[in-house]
PDB file of N, CA and C in Angstrom:
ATOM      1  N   UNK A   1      62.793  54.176 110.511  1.00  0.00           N
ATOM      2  CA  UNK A   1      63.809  55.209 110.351  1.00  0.00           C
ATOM      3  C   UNK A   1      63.379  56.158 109.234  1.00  0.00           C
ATOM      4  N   UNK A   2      63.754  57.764 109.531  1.00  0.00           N
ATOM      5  CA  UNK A   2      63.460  58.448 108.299  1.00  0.00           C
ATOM      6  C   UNK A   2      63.947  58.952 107.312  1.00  0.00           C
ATOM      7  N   UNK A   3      63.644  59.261 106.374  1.00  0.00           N
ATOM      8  CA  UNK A   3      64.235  59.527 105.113  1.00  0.00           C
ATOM      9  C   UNK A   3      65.185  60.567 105.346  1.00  0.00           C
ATOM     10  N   UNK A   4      66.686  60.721 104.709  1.00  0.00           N
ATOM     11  CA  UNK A   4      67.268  61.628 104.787  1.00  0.00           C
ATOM     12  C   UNK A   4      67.421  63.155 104.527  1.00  0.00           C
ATOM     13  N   UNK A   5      67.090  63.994 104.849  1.00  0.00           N
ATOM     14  CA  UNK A   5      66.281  65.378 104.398  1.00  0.00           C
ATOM     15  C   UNK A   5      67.431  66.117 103.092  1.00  0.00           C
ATOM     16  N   UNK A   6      68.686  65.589 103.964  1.00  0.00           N
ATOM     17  CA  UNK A   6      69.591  66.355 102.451  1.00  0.00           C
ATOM     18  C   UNK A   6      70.193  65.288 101.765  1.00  0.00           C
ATOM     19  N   UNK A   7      69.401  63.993 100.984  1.00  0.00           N
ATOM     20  CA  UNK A   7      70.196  63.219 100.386  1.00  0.00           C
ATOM     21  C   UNK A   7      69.973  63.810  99.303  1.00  0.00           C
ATOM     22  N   UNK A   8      69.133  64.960  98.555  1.00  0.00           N
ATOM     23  CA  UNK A   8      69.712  65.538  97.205  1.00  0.00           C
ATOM     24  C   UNK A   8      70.209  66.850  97.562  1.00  0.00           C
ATOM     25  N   UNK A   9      69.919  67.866  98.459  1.00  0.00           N
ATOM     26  CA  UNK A   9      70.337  68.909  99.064  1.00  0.00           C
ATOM     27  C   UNK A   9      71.991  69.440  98.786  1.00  0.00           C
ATOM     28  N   UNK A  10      72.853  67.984  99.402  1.00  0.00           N
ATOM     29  CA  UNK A  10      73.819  67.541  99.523  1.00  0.00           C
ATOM     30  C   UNK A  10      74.851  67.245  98.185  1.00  0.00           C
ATOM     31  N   UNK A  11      74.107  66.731  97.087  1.00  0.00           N
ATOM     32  CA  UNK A  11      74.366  66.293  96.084  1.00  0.00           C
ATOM     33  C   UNK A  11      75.682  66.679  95.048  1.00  0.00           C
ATOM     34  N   UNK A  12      75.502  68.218  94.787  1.00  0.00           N
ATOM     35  CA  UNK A  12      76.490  69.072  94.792  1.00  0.00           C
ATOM     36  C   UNK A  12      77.914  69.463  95.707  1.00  0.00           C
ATOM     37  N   UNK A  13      77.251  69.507  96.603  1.00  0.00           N
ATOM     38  CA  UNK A  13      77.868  70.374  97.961  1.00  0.00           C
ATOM     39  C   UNK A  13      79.126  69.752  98.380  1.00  0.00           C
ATOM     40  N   UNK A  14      79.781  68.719  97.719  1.00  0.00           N
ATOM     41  CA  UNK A  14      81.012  68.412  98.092  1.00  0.00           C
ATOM     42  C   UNK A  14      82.183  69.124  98.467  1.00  0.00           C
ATOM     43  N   UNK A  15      82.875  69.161  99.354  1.00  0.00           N
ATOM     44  CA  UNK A  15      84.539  69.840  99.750  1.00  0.00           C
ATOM     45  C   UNK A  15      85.055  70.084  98.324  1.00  0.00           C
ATOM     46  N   UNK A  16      85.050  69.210  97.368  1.00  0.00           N
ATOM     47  CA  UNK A  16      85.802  70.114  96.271  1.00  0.00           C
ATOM     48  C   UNK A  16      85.454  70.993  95.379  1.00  0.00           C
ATOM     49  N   UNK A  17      84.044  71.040  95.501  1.00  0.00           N
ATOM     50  CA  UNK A  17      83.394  72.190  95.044  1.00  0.00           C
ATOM     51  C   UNK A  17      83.556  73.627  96.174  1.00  0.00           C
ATOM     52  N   UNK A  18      84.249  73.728  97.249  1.00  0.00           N
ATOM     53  CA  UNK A  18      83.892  74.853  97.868  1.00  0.00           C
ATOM     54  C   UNK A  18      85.092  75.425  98.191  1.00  0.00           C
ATOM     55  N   UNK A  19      84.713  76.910  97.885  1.00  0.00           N
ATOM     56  CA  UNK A  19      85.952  77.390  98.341  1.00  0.00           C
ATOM     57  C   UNK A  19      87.071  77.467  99.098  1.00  0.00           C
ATOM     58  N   UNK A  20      86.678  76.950 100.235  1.00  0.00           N
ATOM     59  CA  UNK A  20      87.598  76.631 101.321  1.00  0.00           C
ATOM     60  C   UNK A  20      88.370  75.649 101.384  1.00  0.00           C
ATOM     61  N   UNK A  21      88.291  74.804 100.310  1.00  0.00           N
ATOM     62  CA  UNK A  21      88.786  73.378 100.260  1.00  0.00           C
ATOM     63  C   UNK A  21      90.161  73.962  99.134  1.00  0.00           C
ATOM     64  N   UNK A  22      91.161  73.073  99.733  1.00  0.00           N
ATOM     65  CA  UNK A  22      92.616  73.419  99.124  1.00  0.00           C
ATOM     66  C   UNK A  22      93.176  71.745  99.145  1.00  0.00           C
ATOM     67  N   UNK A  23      93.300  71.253  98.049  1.00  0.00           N
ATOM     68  CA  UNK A  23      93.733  70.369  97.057  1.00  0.00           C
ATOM     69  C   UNK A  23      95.140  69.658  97.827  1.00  0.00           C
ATOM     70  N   UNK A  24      94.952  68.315  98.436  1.00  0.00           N
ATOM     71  CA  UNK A  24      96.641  68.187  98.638  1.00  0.00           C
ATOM     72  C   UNK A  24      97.132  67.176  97.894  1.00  0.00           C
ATOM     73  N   UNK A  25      95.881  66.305  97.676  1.00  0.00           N
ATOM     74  CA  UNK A  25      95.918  64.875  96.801  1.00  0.00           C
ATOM     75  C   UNK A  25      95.255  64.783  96.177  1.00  0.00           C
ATOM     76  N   UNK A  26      94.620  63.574  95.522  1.00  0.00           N
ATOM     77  CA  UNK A  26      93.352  63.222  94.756  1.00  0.00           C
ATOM     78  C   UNK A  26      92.225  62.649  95.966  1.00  0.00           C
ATOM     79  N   UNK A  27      92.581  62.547  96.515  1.00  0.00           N
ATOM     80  CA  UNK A  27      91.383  62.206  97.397  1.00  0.00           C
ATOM     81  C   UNK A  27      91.551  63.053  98.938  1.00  0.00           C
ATOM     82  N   UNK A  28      92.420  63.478  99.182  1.00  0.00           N
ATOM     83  CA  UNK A  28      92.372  64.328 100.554  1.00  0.00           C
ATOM     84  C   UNK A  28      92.750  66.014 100.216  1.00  0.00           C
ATOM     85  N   UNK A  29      92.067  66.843 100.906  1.00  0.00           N
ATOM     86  CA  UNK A  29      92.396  68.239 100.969  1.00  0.00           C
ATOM     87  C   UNK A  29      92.137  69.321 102.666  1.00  0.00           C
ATOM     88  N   UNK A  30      92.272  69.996 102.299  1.00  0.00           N
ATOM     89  CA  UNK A  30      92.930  70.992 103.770  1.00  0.00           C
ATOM     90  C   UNK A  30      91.281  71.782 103.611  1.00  0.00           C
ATOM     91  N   UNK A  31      90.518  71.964 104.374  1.00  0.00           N
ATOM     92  CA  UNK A  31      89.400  72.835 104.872  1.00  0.00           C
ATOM     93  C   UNK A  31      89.521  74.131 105.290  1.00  0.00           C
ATOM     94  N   UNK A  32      89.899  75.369 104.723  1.00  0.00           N
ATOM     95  CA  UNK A  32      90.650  76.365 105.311  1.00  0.00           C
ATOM     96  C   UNK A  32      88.960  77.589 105.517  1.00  0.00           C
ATOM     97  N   UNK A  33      87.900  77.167 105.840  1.00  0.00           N
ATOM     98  CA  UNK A  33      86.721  77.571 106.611  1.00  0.00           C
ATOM     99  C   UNK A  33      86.908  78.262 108.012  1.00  0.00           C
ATOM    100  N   UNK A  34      87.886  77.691 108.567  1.00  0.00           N
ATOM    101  CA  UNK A  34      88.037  78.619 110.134  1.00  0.00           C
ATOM    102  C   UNK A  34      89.533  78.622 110.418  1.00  0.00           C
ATOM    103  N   UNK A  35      89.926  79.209 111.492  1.00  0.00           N
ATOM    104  CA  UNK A  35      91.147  79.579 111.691  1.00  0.00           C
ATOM    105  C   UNK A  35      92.123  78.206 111.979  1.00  0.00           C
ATOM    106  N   UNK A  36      93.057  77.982 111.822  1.00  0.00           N
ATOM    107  CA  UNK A  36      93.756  76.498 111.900  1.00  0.00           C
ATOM    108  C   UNK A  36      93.898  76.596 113.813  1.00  0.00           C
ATOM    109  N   UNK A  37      94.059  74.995 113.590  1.00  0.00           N
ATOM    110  CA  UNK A  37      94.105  74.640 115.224  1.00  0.00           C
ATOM    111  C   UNK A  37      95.721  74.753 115.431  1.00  0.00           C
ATOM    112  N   UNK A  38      96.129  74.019 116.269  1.00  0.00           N
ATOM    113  CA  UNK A  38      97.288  74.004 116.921  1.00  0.00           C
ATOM    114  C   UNK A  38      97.881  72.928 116.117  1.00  0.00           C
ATOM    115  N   UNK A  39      96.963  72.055 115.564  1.00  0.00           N
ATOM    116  CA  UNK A  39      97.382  71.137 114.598  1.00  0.00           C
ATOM    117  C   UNK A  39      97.285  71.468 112.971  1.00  0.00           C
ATOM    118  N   UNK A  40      96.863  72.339 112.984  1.00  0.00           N
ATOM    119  CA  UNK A  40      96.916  73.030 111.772  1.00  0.00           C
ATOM    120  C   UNK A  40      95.316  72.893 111.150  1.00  0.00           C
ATOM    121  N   UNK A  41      95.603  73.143 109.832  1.00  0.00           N
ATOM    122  CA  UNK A  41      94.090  72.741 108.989  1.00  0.00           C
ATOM    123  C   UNK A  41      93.597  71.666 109.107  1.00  0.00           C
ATOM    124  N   UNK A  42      92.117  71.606 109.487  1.00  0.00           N
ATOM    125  CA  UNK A  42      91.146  69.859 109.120  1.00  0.00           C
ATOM    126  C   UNK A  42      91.767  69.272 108.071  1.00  0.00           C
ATOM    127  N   UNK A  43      91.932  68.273 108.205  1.00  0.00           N
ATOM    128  CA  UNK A  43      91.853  67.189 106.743  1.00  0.00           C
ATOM    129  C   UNK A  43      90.812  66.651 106.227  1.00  0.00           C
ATOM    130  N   UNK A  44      90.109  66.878 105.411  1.00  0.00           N
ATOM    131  CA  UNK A  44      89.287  66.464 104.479  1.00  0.00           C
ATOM    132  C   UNK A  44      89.005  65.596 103.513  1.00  0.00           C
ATOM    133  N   UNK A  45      88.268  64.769 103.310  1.00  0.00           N
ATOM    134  CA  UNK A  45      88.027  64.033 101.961  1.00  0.00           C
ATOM    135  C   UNK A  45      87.042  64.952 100.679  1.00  0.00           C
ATOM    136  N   UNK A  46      88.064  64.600  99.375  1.00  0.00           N
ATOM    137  CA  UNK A  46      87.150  65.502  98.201  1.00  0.00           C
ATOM    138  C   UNK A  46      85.456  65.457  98.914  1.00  0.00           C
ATOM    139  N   UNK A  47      85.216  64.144  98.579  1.00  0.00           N
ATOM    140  CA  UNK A  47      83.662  63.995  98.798  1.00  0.00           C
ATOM    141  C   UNK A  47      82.842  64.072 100.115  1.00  0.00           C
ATOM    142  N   UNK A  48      83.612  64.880 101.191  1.00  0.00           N
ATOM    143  CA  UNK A  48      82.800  64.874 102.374  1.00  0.00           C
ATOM    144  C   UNK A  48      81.791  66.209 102.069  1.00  0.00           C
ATOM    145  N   UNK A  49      81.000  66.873 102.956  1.00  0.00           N
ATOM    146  CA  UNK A  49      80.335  68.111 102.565  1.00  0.00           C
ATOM    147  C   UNK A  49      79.845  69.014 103.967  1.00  0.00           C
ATOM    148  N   UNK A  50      79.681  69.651 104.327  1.00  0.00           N
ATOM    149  CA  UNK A  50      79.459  70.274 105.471  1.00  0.00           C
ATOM    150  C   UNK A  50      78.039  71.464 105.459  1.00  0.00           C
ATOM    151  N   UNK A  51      77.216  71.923 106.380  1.00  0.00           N
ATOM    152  CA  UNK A  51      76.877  72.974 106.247  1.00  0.00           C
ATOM    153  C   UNK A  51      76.993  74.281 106.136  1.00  0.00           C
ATOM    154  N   UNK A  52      78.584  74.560 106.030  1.00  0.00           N
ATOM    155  CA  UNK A  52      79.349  75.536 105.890  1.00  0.00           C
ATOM    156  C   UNK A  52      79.654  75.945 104.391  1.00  0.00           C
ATOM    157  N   UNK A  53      79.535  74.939 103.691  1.00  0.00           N
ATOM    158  CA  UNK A  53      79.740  74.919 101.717  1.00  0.00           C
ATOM    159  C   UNK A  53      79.065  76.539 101.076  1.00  0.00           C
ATOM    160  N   UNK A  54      80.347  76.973 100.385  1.00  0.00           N
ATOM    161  CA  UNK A  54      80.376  78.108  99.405  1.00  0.00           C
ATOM    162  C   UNK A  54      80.983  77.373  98.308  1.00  0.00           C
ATOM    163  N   UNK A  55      80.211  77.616  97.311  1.00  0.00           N
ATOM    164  CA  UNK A  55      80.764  77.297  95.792  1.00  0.00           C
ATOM    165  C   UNK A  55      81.895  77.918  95.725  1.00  0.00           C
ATOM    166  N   UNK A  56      82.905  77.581  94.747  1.00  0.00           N
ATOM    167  CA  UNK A  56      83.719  77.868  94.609  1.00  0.00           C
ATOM    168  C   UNK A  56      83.631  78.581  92.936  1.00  0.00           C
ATOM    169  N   UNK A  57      83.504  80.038  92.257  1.00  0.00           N
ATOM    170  CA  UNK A  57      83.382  80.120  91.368  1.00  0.00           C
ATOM    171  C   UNK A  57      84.085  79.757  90.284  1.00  0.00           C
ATOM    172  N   UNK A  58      85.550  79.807  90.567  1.00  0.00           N
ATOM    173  CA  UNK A  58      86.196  78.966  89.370  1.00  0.00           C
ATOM    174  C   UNK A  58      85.967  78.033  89.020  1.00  0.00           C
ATOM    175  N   UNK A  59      85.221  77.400  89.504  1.00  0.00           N
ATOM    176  CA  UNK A  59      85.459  76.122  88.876  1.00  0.00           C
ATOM    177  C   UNK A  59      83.352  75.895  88.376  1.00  0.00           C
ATOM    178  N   UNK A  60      82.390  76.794  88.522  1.00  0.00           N
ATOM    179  CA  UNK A  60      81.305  76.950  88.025  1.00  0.00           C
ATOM    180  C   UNK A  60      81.280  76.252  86.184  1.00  0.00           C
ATOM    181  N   UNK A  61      80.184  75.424  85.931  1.00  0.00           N
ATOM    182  CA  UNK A  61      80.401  74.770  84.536  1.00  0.00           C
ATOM    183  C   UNK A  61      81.562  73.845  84.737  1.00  0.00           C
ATOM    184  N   UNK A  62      82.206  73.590  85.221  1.00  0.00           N
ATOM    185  CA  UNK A  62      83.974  72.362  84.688  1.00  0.00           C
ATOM    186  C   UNK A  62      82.625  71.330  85.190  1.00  0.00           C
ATOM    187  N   UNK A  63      83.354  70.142  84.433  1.00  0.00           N
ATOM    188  CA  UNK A  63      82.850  68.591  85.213  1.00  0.00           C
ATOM    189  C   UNK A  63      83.457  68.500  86.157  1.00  0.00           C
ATOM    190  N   UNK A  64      83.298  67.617  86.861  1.00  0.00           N
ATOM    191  CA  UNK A  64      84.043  67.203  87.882  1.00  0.00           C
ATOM    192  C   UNK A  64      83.714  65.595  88.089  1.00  0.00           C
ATOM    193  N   UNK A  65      83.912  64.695  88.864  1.00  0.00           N
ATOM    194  CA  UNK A  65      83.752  63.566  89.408  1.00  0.00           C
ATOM    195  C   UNK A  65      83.645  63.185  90.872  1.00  0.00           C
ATOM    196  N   UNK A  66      82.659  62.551  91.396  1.00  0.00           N
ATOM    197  CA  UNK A  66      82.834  62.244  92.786  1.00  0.00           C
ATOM    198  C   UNK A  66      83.674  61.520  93.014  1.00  0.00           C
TER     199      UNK A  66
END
């Protein structure tokens, strides 16, 4: 089996680093990246990550935690 190409790529790139990600809990948030379904916004985990990820500038420099 082969090595994972974005296991540091990725590293950063978490849902709560990106703009599109909107906060509902400590561990789950709303993905607002594309237009809502019929069910509304994706649900998300802080730490999932997608190829869709834009930093989010406010929060550029803060710590954060996975």
């Amino acid at each position: 089996m082969s090595e994972d190409n974005w296991k540091h790529r990725s590293k950063k790139m978490f849902c709560q680093t990106c703009m599109y990600f909107v906060k509902k809990n400590d561990v789950l948030g709303r993905c607002r990246r594309r237009a809502p379904t019929l069910k509304g916004w994706p649900v998300v985990f802080k730490d999932c990550w997608c190829g869709d990820h834009k930093i989010d500038e406010t929060i550029i420099g803060e710590k954060y935690e996975r």
